[in-house]
C-alpha atoms as a PDB file:
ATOM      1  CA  UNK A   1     -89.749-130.664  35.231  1.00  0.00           C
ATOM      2  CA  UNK A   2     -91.943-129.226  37.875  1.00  0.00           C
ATOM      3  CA  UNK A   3     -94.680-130.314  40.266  1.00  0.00           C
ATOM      4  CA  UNK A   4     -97.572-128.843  38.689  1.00  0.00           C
ATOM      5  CA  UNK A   5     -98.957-131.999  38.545  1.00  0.00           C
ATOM      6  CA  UNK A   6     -97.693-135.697  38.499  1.00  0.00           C
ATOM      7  CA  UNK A   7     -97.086-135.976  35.067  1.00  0.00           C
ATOM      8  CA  UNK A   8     -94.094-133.351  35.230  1.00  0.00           C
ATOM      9  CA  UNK A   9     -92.199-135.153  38.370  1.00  0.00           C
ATOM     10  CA  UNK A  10     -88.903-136.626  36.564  1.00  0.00           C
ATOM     11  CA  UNK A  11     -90.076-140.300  37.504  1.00  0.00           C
ATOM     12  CA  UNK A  12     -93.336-139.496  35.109  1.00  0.00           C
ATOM     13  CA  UNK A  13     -90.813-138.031  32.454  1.00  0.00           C
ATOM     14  CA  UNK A  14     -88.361-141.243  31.697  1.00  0.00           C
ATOM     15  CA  UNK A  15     -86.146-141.476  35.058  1.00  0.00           C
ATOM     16  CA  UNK A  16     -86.178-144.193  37.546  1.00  0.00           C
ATOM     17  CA  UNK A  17     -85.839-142.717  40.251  1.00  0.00           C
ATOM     18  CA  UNK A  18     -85.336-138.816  41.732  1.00  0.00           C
ATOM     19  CA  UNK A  19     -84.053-137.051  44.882  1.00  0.00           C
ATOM     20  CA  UNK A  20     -84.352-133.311  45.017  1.00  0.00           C
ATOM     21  CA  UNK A  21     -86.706-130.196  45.055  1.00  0.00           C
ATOM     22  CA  UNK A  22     -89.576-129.351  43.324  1.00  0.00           C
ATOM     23  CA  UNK A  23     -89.604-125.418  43.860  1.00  0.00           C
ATOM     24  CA  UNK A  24     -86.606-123.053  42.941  1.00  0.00           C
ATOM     25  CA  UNK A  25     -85.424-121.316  46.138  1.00  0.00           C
ATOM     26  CA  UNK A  26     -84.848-124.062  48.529  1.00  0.00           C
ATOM     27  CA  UNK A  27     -81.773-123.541  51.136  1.00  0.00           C
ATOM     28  CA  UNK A  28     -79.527-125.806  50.769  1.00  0.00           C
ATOM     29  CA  UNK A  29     -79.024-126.725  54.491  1.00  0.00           C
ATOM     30  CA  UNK A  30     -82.936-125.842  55.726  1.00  0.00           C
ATOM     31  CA  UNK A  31     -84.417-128.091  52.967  1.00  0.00           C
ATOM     32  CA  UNK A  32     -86.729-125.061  52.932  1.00  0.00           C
ATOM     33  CA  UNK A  33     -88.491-123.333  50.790  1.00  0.00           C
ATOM     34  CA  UNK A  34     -87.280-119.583  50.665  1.00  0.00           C
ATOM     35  CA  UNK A  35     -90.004-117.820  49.140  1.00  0.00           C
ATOM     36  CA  UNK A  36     -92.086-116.901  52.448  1.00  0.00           C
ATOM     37  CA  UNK A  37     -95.232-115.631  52.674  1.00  0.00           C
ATOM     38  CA  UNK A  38     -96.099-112.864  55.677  1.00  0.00           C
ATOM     39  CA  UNK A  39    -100.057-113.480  56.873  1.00  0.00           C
ATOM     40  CA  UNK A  40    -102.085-110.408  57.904  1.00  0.00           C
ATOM     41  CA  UNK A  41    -100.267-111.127  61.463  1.00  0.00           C
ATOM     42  CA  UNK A  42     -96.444-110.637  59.460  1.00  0.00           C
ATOM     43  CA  UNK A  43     -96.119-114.364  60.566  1.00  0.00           C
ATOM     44  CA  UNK A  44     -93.890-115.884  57.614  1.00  0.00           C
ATOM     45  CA  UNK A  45     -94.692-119.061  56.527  1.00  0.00           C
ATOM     46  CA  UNK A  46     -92.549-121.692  55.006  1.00  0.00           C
ATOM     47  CA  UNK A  47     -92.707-125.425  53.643  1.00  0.00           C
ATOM     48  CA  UNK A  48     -90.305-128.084  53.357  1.00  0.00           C
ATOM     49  CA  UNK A  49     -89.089-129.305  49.835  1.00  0.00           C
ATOM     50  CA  UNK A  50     -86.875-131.893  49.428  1.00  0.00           C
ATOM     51  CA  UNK A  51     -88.362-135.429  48.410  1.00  0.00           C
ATOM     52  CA  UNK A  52     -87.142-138.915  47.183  1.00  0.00           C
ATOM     53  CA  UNK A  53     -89.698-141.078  44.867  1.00  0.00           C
ATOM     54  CA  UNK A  54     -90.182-144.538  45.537  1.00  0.00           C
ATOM     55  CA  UNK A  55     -90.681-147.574  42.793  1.00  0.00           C
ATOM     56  CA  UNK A  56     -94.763-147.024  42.795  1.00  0.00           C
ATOM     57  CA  UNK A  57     -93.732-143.233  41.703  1.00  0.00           C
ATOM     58  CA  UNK A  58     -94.963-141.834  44.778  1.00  0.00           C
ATOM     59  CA  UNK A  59     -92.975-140.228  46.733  1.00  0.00           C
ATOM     60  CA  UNK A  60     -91.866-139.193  50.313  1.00  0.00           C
ATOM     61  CA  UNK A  61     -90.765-135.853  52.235  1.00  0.00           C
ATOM     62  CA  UNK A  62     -87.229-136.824  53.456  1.00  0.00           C
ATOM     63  CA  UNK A  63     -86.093-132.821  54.591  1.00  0.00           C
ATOM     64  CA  UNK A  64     -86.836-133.702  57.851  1.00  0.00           C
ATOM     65  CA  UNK A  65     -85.655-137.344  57.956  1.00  0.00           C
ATOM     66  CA  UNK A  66     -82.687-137.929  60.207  1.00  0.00           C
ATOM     67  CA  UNK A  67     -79.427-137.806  58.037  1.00  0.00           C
ATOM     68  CA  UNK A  68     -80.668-135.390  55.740  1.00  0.00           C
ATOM     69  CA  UNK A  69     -81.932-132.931  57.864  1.00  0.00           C
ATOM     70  CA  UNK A  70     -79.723-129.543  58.342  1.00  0.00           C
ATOM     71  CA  UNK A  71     -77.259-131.409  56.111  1.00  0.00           C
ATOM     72  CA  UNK A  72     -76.049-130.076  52.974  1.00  0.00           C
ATOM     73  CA  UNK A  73     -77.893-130.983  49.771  1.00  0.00           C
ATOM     74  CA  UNK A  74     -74.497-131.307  48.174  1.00  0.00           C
ATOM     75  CA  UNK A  75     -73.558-134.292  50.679  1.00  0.00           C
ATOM     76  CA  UNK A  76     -76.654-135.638  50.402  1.00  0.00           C
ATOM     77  CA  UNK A  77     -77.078-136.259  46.906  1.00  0.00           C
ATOM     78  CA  UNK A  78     -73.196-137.484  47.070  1.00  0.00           C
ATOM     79  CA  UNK A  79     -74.855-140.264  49.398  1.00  0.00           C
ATOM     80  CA  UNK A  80     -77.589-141.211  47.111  1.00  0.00           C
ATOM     81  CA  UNK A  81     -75.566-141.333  44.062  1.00  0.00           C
ATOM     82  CA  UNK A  82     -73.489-144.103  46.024  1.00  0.00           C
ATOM     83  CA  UNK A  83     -76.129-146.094  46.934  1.00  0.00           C
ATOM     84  CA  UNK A  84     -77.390-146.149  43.661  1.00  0.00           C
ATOM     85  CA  UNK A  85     -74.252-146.841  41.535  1.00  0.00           C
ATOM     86  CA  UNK A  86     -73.650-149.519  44.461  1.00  0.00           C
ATOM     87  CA  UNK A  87     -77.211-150.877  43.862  1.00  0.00           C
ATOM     88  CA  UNK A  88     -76.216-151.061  40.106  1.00  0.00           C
ATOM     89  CA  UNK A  89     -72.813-151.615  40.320  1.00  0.00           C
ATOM     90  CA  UNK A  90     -73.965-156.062  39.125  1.00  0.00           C
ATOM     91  CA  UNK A  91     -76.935-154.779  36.652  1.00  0.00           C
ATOM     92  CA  UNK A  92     -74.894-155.772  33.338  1.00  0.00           C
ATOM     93  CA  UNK A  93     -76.630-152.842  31.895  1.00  0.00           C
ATOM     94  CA  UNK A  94     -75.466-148.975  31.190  1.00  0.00           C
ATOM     95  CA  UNK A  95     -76.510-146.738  33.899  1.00  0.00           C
ATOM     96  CA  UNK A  96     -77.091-142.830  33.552  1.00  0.00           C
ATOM     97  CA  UNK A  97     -77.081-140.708  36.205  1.00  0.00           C
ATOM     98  CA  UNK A  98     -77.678-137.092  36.561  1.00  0.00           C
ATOM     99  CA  UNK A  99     -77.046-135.078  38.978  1.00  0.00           C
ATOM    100  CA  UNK A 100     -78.462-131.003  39.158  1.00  0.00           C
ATOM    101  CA  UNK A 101     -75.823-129.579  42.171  1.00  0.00           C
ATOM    102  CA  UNK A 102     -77.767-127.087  43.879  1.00  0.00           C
ATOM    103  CA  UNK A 103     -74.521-125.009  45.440  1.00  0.00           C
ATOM    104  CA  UNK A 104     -73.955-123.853  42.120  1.00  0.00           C
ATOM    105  CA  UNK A 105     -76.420-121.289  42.136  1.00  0.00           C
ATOM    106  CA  UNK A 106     -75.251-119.924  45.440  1.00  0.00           C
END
């Protein structure tokens, strides 16, 4: 799974749906991506990672979205596991879900 193109996002690769990062060094609270990069003027730059797709397997930016901003990823996908074993909980059909904890690696 990656982002190198569409076809590696996890909703392109057999899952429903997906709520996480695409990079590797994303800070758990920041939703930011760690790697920085220092221009000529040793300004470091930095982009936000942290995205949730949506049924057309788009997807949206959501580190910056009220609730989920400076909150950790931990707690955040303990909320979207809810809501989706609540939005399956009537679906009379097995459900998997996976979740990848990020504060393992910490």
């Amino acid at each position: 799974l990656g982002f190198y193109n569409e076809s590696f996002i996890p909703t392109s690769r057999g899952f429903e749906t997906y709520t996480g990062y695409f990079g590797d060094q994303e800070h758990y609270l920041t939703h930011k991506y760690d790697r920085t990069q220092e221009d000529a003027n040793a300004d470091s730059h930095y982009f936000y990672d942290f995205i949730r797709t949506k049924p057309d397997n788009t997807f949206e930016l959501i580190a910056e979205v009220e609730g989920i901003a400076n909150v950790s990823s931990a707690e955040v996908f303990c909320n979207e596991a809810e809501r989706l074993l609540e939005a399956n909980k009537d679906a009379g059909a097995p459900m998997f879900l996976y979740m990848a904890w990020q504060n393992v690696h910490g």
